[in-house]
C-alpha atoms as a PDB file:
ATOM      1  CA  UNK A   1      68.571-113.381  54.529  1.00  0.00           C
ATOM      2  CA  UNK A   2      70.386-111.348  51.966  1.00  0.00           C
ATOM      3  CA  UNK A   3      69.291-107.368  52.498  1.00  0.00           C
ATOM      4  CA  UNK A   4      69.959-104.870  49.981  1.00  0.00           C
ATOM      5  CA  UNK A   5      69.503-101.054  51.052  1.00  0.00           C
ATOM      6  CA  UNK A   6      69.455 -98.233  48.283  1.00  0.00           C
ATOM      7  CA  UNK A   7      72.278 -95.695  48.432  1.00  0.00           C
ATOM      8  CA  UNK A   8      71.573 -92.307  49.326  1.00  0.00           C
ATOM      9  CA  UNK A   9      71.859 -88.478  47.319  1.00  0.00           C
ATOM     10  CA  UNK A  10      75.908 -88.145  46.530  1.00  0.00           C
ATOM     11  CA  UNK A  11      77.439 -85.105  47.133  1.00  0.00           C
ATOM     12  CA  UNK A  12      77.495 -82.691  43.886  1.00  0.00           C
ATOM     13  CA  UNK A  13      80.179 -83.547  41.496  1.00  0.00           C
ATOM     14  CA  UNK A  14      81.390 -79.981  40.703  1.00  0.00           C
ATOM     15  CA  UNK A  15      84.734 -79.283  39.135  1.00  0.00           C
ATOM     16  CA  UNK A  16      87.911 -81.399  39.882  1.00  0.00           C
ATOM     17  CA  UNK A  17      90.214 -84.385  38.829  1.00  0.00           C
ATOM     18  CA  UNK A  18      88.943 -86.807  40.565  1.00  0.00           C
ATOM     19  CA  UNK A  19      86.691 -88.940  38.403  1.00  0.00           C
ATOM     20  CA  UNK A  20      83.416 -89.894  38.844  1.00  0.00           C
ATOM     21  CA  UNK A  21      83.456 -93.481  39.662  1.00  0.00           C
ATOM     22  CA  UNK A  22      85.568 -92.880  42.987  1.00  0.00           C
ATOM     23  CA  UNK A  23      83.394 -90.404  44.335  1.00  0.00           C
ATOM     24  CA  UNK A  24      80.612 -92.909  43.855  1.00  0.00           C
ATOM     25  CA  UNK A  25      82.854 -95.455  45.324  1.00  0.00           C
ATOM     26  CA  UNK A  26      83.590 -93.283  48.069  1.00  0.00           C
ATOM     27  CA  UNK A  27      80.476 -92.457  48.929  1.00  0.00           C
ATOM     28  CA  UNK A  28      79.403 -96.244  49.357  1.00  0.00           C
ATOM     29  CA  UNK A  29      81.736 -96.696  51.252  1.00  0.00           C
ATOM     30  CA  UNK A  30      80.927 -93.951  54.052  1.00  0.00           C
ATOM     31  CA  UNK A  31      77.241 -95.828  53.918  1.00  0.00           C
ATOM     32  CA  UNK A  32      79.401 -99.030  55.074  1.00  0.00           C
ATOM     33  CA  UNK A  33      81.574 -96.730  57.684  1.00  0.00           C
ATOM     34  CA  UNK A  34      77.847 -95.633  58.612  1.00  0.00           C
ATOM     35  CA  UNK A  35      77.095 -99.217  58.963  1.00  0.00           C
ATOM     36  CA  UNK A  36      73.836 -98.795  56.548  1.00  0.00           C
ATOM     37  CA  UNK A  37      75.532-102.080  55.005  1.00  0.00           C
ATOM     38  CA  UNK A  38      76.674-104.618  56.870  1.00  0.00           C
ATOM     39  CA  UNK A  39      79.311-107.536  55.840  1.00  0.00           C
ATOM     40  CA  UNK A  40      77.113-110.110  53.406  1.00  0.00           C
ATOM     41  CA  UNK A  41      74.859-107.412  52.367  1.00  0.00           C
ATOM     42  CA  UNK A  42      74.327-107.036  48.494  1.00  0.00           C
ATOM     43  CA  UNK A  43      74.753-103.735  47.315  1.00  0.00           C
ATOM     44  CA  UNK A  44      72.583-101.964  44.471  1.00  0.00           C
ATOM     45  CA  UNK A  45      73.295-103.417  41.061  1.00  0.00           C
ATOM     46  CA  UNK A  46      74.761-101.344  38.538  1.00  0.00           C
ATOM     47  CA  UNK A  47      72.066-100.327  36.847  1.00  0.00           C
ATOM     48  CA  UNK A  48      70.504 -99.095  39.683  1.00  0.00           C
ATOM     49  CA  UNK A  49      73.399 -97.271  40.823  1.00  0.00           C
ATOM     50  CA  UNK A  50      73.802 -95.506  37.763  1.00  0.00           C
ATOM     51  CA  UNK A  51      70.482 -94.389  38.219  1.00  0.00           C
ATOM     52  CA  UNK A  52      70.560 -93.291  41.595  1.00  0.00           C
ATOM     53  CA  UNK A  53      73.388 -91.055  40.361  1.00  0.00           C
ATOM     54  CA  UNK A  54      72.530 -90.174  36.937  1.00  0.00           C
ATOM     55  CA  UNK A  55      75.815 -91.768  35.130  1.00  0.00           C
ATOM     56  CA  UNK A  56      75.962 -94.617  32.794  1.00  0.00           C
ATOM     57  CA  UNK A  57      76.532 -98.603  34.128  1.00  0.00           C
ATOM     58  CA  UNK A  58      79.849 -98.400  32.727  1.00  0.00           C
ATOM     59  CA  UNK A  59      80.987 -95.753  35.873  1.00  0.00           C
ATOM     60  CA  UNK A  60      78.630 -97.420  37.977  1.00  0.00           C
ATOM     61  CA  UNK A  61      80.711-100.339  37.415  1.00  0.00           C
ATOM     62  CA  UNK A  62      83.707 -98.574  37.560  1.00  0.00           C
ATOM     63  CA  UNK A  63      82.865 -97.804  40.953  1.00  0.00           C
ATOM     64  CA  UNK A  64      82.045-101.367  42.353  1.00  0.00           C
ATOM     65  CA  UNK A  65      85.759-102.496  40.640  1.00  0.00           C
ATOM     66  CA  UNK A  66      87.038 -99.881  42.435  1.00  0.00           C
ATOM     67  CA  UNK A  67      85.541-100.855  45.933  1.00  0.00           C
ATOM     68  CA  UNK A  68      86.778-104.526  45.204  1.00  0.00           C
ATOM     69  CA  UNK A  69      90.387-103.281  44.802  1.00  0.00           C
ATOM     70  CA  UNK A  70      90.715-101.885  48.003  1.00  0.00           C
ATOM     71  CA  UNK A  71      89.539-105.286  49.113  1.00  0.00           C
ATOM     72  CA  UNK A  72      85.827-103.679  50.415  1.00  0.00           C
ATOM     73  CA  UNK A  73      83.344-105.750  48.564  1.00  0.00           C
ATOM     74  CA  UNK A  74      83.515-109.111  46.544  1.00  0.00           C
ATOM     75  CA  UNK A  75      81.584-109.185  42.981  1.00  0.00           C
ATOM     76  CA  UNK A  76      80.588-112.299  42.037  1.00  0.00           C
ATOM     77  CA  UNK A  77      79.256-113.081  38.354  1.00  0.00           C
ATOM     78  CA  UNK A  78      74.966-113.597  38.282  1.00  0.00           C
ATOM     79  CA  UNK A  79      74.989-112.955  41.926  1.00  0.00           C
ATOM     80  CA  UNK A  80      75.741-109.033  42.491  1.00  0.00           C
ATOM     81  CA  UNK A  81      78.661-107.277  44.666  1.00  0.00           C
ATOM     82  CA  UNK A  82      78.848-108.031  48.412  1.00  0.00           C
ATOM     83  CA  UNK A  83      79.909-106.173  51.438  1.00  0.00           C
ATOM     84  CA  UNK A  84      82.674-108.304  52.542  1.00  0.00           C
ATOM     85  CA  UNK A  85      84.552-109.161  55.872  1.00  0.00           C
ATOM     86  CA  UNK A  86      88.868-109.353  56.107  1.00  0.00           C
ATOM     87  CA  UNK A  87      89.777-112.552  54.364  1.00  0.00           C
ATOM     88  CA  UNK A  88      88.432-116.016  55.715  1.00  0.00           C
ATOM     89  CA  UNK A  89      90.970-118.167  57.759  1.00  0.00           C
ATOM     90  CA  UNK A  90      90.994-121.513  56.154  1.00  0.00           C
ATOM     91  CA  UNK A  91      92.097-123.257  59.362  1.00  0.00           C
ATOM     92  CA  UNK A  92      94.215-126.646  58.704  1.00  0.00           C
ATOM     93  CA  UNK A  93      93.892-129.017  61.574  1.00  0.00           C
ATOM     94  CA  UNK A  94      93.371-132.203  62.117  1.00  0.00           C
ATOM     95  CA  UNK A  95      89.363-131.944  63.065  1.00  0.00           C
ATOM     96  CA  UNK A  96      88.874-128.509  61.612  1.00  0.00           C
ATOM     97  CA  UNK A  97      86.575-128.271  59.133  1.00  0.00           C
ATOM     98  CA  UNK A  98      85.471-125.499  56.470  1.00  0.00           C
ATOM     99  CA  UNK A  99      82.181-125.100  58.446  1.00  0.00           C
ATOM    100  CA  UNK A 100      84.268-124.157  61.115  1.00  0.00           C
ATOM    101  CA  UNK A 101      86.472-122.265  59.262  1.00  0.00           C
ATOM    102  CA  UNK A 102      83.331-119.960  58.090  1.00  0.00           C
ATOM    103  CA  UNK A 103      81.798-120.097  61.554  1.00  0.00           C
ATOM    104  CA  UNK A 104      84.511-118.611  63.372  1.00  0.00           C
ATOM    105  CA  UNK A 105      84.214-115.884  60.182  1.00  0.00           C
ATOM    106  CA  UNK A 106      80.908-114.734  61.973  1.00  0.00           C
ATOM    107  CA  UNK A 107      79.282-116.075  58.324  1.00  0.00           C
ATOM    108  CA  UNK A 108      76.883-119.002  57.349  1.00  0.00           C
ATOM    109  CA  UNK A 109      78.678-121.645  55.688  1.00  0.00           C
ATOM    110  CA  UNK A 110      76.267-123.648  53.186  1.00  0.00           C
ATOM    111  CA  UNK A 111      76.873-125.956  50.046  1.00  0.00           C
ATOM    112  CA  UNK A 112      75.562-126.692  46.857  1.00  0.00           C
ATOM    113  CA  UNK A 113      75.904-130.257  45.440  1.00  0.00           C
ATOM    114  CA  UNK A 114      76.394-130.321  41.621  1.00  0.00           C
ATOM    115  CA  UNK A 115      76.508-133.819  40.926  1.00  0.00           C
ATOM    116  CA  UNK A 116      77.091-137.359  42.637  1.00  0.00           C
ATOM    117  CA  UNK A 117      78.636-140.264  40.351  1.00  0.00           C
ATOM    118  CA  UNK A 118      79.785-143.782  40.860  1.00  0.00           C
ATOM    119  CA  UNK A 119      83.566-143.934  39.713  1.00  0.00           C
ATOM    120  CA  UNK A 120      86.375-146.502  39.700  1.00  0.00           C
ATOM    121  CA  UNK A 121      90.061-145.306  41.003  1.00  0.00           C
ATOM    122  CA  UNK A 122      92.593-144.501  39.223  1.00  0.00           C
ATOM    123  CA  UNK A 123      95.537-141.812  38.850  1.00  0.00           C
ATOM    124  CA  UNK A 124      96.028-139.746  41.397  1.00  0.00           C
ATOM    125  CA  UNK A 125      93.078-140.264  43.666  1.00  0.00           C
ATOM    126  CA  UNK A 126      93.715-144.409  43.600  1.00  0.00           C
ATOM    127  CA  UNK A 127      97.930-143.465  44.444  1.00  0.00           C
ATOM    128  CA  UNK A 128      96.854-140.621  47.670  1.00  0.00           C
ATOM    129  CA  UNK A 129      94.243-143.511  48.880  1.00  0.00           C
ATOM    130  CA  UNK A 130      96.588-146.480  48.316  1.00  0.00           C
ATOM    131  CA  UNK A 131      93.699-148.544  46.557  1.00  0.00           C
ATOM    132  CA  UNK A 132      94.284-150.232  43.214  1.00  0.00           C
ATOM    133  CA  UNK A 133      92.802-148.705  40.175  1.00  0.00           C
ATOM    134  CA  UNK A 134      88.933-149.798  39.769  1.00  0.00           C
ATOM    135  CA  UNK A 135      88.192-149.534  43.403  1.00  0.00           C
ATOM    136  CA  UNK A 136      85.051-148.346  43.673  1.00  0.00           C
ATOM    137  CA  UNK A 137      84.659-144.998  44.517  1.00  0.00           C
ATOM    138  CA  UNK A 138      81.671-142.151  45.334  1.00  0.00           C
ATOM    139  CA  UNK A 139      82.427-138.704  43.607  1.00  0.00           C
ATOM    140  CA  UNK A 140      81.100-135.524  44.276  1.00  0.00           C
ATOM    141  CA  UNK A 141      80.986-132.084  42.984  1.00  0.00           C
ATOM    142  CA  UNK A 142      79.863-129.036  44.625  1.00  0.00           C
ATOM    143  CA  UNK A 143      80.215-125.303  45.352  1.00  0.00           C
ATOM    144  CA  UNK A 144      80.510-124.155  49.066  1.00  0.00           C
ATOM    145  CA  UNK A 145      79.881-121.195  50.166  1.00  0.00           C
ATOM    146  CA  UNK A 146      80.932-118.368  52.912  1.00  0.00           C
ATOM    147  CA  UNK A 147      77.393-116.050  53.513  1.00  0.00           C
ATOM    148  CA  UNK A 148      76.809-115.329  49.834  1.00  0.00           C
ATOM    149  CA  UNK A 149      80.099-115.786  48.746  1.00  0.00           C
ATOM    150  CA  UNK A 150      80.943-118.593  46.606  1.00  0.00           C
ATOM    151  CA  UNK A 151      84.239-119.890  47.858  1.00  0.00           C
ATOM    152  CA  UNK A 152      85.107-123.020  47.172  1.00  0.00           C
ATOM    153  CA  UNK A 153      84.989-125.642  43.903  1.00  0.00           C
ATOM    154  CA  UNK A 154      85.764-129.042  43.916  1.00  0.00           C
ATOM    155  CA  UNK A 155      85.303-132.378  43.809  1.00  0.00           C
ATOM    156  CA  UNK A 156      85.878-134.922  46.188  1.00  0.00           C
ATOM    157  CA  UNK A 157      86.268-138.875  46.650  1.00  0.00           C
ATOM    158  CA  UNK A 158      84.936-141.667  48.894  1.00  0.00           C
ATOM    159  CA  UNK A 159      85.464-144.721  49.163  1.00  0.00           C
ATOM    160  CA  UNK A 160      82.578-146.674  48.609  1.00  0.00           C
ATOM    161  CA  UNK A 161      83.264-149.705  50.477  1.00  0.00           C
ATOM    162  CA  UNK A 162      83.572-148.158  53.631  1.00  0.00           C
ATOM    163  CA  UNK A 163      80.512-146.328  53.618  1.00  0.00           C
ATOM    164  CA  UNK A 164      77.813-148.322  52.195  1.00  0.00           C
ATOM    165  CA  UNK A 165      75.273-146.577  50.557  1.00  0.00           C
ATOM    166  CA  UNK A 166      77.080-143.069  50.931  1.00  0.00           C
ATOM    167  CA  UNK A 167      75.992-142.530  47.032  1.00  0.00           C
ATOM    168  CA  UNK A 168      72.194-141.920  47.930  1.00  0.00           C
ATOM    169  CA  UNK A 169      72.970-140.336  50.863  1.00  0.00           C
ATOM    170  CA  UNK A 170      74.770-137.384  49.183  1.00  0.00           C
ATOM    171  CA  UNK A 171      71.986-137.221  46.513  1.00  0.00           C
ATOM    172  CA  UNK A 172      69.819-137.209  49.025  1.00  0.00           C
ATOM    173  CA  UNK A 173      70.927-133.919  51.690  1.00  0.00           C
ATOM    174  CA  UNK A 174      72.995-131.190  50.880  1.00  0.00           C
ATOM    175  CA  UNK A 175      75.689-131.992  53.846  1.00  0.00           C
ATOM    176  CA  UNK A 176      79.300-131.891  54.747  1.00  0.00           C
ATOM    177  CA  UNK A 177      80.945-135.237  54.104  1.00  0.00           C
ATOM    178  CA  UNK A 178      82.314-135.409  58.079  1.00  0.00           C
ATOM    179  CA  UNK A 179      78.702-134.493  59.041  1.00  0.00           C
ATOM    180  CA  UNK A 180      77.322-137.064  57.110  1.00  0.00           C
ATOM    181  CA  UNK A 181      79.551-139.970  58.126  1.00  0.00           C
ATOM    182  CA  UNK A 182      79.483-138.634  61.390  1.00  0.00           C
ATOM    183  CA  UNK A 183      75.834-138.986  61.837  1.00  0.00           C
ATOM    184  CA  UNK A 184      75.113-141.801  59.688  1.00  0.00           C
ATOM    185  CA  UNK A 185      77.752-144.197  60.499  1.00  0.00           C
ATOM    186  CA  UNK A 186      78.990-143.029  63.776  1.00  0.00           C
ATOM    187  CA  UNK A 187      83.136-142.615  62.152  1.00  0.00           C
ATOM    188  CA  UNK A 188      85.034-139.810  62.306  1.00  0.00           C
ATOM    189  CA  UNK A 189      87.115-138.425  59.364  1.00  0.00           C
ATOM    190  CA  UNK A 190      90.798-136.317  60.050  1.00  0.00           C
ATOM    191  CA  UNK A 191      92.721-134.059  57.728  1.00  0.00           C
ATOM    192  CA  UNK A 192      95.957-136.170  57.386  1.00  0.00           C
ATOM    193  CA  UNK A 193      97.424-134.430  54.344  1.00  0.00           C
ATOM    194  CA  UNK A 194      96.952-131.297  52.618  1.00  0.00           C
ATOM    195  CA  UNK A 195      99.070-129.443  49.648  1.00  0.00           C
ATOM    196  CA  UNK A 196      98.604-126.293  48.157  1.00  0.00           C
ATOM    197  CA  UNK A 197      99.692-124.791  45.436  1.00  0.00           C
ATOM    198  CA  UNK A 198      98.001-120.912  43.274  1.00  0.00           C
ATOM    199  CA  UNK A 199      96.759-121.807  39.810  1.00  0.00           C
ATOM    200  CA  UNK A 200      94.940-119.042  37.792  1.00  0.00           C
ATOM    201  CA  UNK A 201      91.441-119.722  37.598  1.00  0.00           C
ATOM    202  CA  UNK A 202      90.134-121.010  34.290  1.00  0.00           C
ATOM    203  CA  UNK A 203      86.450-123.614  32.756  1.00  0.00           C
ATOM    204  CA  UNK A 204      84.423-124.193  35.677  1.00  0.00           C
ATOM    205  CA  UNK A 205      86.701-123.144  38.254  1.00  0.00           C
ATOM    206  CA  UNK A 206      85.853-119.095  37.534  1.00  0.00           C
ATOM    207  CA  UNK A 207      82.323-120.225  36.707  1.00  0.00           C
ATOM    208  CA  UNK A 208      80.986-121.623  39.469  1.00  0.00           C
ATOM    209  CA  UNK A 209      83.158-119.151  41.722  1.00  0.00           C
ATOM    210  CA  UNK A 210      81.606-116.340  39.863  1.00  0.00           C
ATOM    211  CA  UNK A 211      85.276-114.549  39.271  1.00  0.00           C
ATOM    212  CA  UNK A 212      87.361-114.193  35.787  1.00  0.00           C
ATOM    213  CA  UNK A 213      89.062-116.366  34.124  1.00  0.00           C
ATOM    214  CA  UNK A 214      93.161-115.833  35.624  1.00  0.00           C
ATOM    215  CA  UNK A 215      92.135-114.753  38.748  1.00  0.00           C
ATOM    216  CA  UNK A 216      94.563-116.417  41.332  1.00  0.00           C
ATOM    217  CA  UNK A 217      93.443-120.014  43.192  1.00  0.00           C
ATOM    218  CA  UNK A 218      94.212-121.405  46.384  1.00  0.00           C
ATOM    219  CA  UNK A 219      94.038-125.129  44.636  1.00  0.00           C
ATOM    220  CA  UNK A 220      94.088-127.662  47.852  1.00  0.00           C
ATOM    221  CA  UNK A 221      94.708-131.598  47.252  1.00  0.00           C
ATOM    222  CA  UNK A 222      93.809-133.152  50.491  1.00  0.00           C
ATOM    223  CA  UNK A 223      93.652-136.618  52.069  1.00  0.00           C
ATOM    224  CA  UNK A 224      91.364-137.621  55.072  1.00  0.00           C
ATOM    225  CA  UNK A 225      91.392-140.677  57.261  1.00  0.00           C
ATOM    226  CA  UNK A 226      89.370-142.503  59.868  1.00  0.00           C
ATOM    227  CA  UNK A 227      90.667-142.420  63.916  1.00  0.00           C
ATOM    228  CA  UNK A 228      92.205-145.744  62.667  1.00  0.00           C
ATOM    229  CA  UNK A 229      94.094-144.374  59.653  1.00  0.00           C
ATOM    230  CA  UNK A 230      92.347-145.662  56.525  1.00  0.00           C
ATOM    231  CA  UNK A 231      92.678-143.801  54.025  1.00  0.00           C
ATOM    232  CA  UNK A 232      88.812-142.307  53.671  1.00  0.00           C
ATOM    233  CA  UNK A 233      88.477-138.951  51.303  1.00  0.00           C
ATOM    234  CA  UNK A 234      90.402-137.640  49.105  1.00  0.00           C
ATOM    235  CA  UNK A 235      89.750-134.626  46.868  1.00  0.00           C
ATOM    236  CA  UNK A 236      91.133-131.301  45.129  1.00  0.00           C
ATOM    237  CA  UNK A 237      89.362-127.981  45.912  1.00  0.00           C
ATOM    238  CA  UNK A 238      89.369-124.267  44.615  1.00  0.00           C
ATOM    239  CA  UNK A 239      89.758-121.515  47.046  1.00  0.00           C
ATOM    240  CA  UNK A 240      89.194-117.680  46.067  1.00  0.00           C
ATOM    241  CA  UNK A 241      92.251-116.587  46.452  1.00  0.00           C
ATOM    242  CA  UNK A 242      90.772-112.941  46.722  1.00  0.00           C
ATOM    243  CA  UNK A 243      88.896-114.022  50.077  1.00  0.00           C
ATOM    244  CA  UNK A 244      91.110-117.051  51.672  1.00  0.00           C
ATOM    245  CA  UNK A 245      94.114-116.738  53.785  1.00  0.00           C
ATOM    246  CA  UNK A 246      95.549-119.880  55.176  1.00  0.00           C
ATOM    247  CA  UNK A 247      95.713-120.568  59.028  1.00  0.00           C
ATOM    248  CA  UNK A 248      98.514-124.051  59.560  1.00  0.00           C
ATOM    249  CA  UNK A 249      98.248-124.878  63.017  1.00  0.00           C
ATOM    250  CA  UNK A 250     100.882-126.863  65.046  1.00  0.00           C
ATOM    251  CA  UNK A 251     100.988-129.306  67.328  1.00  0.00           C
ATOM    252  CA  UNK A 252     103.682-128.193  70.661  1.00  0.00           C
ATOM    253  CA  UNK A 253     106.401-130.380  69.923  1.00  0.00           C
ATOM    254  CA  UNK A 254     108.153-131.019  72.723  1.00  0.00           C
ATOM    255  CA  UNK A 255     111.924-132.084  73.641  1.00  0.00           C
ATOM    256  CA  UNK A 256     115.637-130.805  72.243  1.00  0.00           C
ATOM    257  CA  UNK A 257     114.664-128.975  68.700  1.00  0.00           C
END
């Protein structure tokens, strides 16, 4: 559960150059080095700040922009600012999944599913699962998040007939597509293929990720397959860029280079 802690007296203002918003912003962030927040908690909102210190929102807000450039706190749009932890390591592996990912992150990983449809291939999803166009095929939207943090957009695609019945299942539970077929039809799903590229974020991209339009993307076309190598999944997904580093890991290849 999300806590949120008021912050205490600042120190007296006085005479000086340095402007009012950092000393706000640096006295927040002694009450983190004092651990009276911890990462994921939500700090005061701006209008209480501003009257806990007797300035305007505009320098309260000042003050959270100015914690979230040195990289101490995430703001997200509706939801509030958040005490956050060094950048999440988005591992890519072959049974790695963003669960994981989050887990090893020391935060709760947790989705939101915005909407399920029943779609035919074509374009690029039909060419990356080597189906022809009108295959049918299981869509899904949804927002995934790290703790708080909203931190990944997307949709995905499965194919529908090698999971019967997958569409009522995802309307159903809020789940992680390798959890679900997992559990309900005992197959397991690899990463086979992933590509990334940085596109600014713009539409529902910064909207559901709660960040400004032109803020920087992780954008992450990836293919999964079953242990057999059918093509399974395939999808494109939004990563914060502000709160995602990439992790590639290897297999030991052995023998002359």
């Amino acid at each position: 559960m999300v806590r949120e802690r008021k912050v205490k007296g600042m120190e007296t203002r006085g005479e000086g150059r340095i402007p009012i918003y950092v000393r706000m912003a640096e006295e927040i962030e002694g009450a983190m080095l004092r651990s009276e927040y911890g990462v994921g908690d939500r700090l005061p909102t701006e209008h209480a700040l501003a009257e806990e210190h007797g300035v305007n929102r505009h320098t309260a807000g000042q003050a959270l922009n100015h914690l979230q450039s040195k990289g101490l706190i995430y703001r997200v749009r509706g939801r509030g600012s958040f005490v956050r932890s060094a950048r999440i390591d988005y591992r890519v592996a072959e049974k790695m999944s963003f669960s994981d990912s989050v887990n090893r992150a020391g935060l709760r990983p947790s989705q939101k599913i915005l909407g399920v449809r029943n779609v035919g291939a074509r374009g690029r999803a039909a060419a990356a699962l080597g189906i022809p166009p009108g295959e049918p095929l299981v869509a899904f939207e949804r927002i995934r998040y790290a703790g708080e943090i909203p931190l990944v957009y997307g949709t995905k695609h499965l194919r529908a007939e090698l999971f019967p019945g997958v569409y009522e299942l995802l309307r159903g539970r809020c789940s992680s597509s390798r959890a679900l077929i997992r559990g309900h039809y005992g197959l397991e799903m690899h990463r086979a293929r992933s590509t990334f590229e940085v596109e600014p974020a713009e539409g529902d991209s910064a909207r559901y990720l709660g960040i400004q339009p032109g803020a920087a993307l992780l954008r992450v076309e990836s293919l999964d397959t079953l242990e057999d190598g059918t093509p399974a999944e395939w999808g494109v997904t939004y990563f914060r860029g502000d709160a995602t580093r990439v992790q590639v890991t290897l297999r030991d290849v052995k023998g002359d280079a």
